[in-house]
N, C-alpha and C. Protein backbone atom coordinates (compact mmCIF):
# COMPACT_ATOMS: atom_id res chain seq x y z
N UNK A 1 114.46 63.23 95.06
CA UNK A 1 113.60 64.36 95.20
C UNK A 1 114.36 65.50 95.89
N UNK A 2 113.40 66.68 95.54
CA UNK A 2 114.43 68.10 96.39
C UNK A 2 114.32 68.21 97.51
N UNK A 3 114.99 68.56 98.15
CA UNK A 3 114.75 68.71 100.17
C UNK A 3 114.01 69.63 100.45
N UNK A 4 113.15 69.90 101.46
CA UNK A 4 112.33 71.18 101.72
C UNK A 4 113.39 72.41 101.60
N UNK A 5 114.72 72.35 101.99
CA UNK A 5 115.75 73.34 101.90
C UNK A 5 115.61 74.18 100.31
N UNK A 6 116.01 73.23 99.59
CA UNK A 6 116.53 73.69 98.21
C UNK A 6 114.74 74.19 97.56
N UNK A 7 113.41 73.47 98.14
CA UNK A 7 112.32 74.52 97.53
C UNK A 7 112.02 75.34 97.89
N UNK A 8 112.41 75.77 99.28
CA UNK A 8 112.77 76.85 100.05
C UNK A 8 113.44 78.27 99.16
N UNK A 9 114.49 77.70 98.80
CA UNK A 9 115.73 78.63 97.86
C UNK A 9 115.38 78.48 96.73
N UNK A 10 114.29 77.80 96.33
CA UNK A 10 114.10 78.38 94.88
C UNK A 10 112.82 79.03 94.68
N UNK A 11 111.89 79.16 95.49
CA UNK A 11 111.24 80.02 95.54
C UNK A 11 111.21 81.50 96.16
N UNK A 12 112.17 81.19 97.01
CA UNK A 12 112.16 82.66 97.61
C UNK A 12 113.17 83.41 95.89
N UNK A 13 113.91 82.36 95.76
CA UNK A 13 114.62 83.08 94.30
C UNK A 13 113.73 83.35 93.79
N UNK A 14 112.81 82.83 93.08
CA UNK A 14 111.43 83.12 92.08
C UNK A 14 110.83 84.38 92.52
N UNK A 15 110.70 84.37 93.80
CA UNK A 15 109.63 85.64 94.74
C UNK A 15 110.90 86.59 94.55
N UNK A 16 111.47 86.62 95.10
CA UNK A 16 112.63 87.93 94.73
C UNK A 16 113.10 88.57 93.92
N UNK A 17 112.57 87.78 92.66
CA UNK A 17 113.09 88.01 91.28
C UNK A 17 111.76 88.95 90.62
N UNK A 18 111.03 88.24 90.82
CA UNK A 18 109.37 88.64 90.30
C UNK A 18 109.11 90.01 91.39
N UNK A 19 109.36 90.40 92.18
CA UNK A 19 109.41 91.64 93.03
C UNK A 19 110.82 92.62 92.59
N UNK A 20 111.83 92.00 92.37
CA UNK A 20 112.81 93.12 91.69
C UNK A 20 112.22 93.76 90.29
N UNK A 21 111.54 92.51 89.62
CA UNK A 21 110.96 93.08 88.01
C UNK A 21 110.12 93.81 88.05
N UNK A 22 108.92 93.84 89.27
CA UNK A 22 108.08 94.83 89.17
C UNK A 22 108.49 96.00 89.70
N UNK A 23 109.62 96.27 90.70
CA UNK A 23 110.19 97.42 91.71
C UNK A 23 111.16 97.96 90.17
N UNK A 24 111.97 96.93 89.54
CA UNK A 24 112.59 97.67 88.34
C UNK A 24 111.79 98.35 87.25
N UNK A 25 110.76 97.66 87.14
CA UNK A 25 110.06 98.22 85.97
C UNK A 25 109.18 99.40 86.33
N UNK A 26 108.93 99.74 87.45
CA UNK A 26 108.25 101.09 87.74
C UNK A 26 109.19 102.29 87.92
N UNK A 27 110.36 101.68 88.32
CA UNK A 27 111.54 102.86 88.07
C UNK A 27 111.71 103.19 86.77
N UNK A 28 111.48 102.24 85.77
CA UNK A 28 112.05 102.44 84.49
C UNK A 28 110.69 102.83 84.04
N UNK A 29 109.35 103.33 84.00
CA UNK A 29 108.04 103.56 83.91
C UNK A 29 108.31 105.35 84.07
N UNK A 30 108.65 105.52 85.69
CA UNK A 30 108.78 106.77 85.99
C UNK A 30 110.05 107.11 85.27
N UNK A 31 111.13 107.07 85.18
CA UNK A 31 112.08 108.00 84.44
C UNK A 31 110.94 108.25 83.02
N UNK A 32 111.01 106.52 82.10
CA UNK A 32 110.45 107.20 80.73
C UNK A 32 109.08 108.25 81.15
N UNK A 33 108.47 108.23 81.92
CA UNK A 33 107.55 109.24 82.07
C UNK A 33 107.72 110.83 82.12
N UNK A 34 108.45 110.80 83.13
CA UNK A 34 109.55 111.86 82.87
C UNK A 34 110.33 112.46 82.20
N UNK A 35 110.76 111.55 81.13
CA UNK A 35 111.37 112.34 79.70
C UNK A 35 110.51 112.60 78.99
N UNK A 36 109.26 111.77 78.74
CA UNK A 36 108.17 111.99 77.96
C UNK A 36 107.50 113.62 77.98
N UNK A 37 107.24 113.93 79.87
CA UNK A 37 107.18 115.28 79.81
C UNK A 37 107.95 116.38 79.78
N UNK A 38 109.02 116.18 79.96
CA UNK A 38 110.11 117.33 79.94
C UNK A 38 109.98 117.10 77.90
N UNK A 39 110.37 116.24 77.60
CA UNK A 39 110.14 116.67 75.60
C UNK A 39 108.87 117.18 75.59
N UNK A 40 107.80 116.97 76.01
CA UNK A 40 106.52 117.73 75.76
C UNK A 40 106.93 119.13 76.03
N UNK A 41 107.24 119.22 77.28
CA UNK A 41 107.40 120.68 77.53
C UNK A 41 108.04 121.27 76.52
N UNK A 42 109.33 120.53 76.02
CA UNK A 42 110.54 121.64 75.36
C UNK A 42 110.06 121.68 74.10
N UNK A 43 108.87 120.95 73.26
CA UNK A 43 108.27 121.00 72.51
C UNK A 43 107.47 121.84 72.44
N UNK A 44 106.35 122.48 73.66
CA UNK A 44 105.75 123.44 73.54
C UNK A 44 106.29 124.30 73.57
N UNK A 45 107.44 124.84 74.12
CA UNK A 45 108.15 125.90 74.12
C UNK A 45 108.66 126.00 72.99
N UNK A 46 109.26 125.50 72.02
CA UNK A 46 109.30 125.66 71.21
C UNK A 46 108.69 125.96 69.80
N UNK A 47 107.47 125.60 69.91
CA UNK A 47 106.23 125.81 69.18
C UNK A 47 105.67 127.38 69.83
N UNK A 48 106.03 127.69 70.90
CA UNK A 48 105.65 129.23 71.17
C UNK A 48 106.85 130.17 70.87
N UNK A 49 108.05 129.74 70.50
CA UNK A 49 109.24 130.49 70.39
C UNK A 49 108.79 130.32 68.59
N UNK A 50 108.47 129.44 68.09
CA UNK A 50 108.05 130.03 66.70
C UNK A 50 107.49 130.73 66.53
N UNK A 51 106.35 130.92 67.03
CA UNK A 51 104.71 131.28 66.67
C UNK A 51 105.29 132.81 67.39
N UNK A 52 105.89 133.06 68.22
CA UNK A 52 106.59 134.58 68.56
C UNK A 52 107.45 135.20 67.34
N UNK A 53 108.32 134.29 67.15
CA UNK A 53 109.03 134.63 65.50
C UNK A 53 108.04 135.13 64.21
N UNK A 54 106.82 134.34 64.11
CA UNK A 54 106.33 134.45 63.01
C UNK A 54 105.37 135.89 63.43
N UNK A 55 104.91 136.13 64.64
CA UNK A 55 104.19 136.95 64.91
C UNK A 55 105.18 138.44 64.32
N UNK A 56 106.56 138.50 65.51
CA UNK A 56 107.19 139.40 65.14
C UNK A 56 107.19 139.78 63.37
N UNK A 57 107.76 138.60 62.68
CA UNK A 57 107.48 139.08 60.94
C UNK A 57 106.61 139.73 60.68
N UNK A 58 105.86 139.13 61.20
CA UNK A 58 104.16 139.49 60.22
C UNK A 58 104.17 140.86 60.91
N UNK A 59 104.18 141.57 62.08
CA UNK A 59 104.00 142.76 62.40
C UNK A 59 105.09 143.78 61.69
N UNK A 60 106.74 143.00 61.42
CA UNK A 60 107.49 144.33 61.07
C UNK A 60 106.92 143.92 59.11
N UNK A 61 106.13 143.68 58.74
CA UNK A 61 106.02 143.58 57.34
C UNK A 61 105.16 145.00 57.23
N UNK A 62 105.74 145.63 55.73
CA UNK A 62 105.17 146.67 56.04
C UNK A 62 103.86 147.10 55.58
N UNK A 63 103.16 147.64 55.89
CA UNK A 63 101.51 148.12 56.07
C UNK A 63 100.88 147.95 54.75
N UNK A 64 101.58 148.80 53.69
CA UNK A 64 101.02 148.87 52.68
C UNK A 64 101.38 147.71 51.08
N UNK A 65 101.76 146.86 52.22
CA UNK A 65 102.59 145.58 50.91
C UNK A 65 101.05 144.84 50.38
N UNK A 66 101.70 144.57 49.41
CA UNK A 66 100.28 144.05 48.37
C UNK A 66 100.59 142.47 48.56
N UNK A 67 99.32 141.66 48.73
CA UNK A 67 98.84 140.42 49.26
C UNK A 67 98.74 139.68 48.36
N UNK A 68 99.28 138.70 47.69
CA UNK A 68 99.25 137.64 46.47
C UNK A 68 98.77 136.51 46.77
N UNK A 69 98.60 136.26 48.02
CA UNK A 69 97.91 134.85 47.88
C UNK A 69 96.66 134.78 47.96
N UNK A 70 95.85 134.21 46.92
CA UNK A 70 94.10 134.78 46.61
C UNK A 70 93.37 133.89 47.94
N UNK A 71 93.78 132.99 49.24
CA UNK A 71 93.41 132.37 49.94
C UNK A 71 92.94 133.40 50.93
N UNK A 72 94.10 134.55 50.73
CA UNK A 72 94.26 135.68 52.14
C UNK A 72 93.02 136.18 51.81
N UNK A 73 92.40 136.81 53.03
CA UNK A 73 90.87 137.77 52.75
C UNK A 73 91.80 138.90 52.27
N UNK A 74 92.63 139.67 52.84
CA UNK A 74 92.70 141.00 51.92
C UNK A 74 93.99 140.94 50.71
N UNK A 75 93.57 139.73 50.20
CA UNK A 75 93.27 139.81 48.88
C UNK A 75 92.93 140.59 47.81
N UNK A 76 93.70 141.37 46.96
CA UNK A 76 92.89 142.46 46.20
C UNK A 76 93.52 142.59 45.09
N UNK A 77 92.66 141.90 44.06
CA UNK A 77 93.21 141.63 42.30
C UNK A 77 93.59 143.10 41.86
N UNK A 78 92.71 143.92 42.07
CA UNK A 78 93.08 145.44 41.24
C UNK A 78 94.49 145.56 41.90
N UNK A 79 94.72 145.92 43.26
CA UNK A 79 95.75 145.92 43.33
C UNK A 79 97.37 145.29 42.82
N UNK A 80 97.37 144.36 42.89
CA UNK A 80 97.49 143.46 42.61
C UNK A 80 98.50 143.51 41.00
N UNK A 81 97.60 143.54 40.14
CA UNK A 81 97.34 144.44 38.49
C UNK A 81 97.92 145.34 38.14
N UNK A 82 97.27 146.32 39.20
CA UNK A 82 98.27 148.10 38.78
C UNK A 82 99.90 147.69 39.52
N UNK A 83 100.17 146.76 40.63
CA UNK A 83 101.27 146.26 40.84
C UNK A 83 102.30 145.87 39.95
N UNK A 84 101.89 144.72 39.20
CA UNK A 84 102.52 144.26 37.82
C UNK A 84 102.68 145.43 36.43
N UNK A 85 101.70 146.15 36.68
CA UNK A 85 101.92 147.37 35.41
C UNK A 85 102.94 148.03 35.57
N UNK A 86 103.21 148.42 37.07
CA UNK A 86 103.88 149.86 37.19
C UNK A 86 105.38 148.91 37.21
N UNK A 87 105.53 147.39 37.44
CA UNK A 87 106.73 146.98 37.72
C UNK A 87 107.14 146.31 36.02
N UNK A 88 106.69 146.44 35.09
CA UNK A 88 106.44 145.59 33.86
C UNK A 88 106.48 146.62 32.46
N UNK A 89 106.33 147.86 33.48
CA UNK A 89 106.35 149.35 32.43
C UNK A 89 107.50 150.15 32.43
């Protein structure tokens, strides 16, 4: 049989081990947590560095350009029509 010594040393091994895994695994919890939000962040920023790009377009497009996609509200077939005539004539 084992001596009180050696169940001594194998439990405190067991206990020491099972306390490093939970002390390791919350370190390794918080970093991935931490990358998780820093990519969120650089993700939203980036989704507002588009949506600034697309804004800028759409404002330098110029005023009086004719609208082809029939989804858009200003949408306008006549226009549209006399467009294709004057480019087709």
């Amino acid at each position: 049989m084992a001596s009180s010594t050696v169940n001594v040393v194998r439990y405190t091994a067991l206990l020491s081990g099972v306390f490093y895994g939970i002390a390791h695994r919350r370190s390794l919890q918080k970093a991935h947590d931490e990358e998780k939000l820093h990519h969120a962040v650089h993700e939203r920023e980036h989704l507002i560095q588009q949506a600034k790009e697309a804004w800028k377009q759409k404002q330098e497009a110029p005023k009086d350009s004719i609208v082809t996609d029939p989804e858009d509200p200003r949408f306008d077939i006549e226009k549209l029509i006399s467009k294709w005539e004057k480019e087709y004539s």
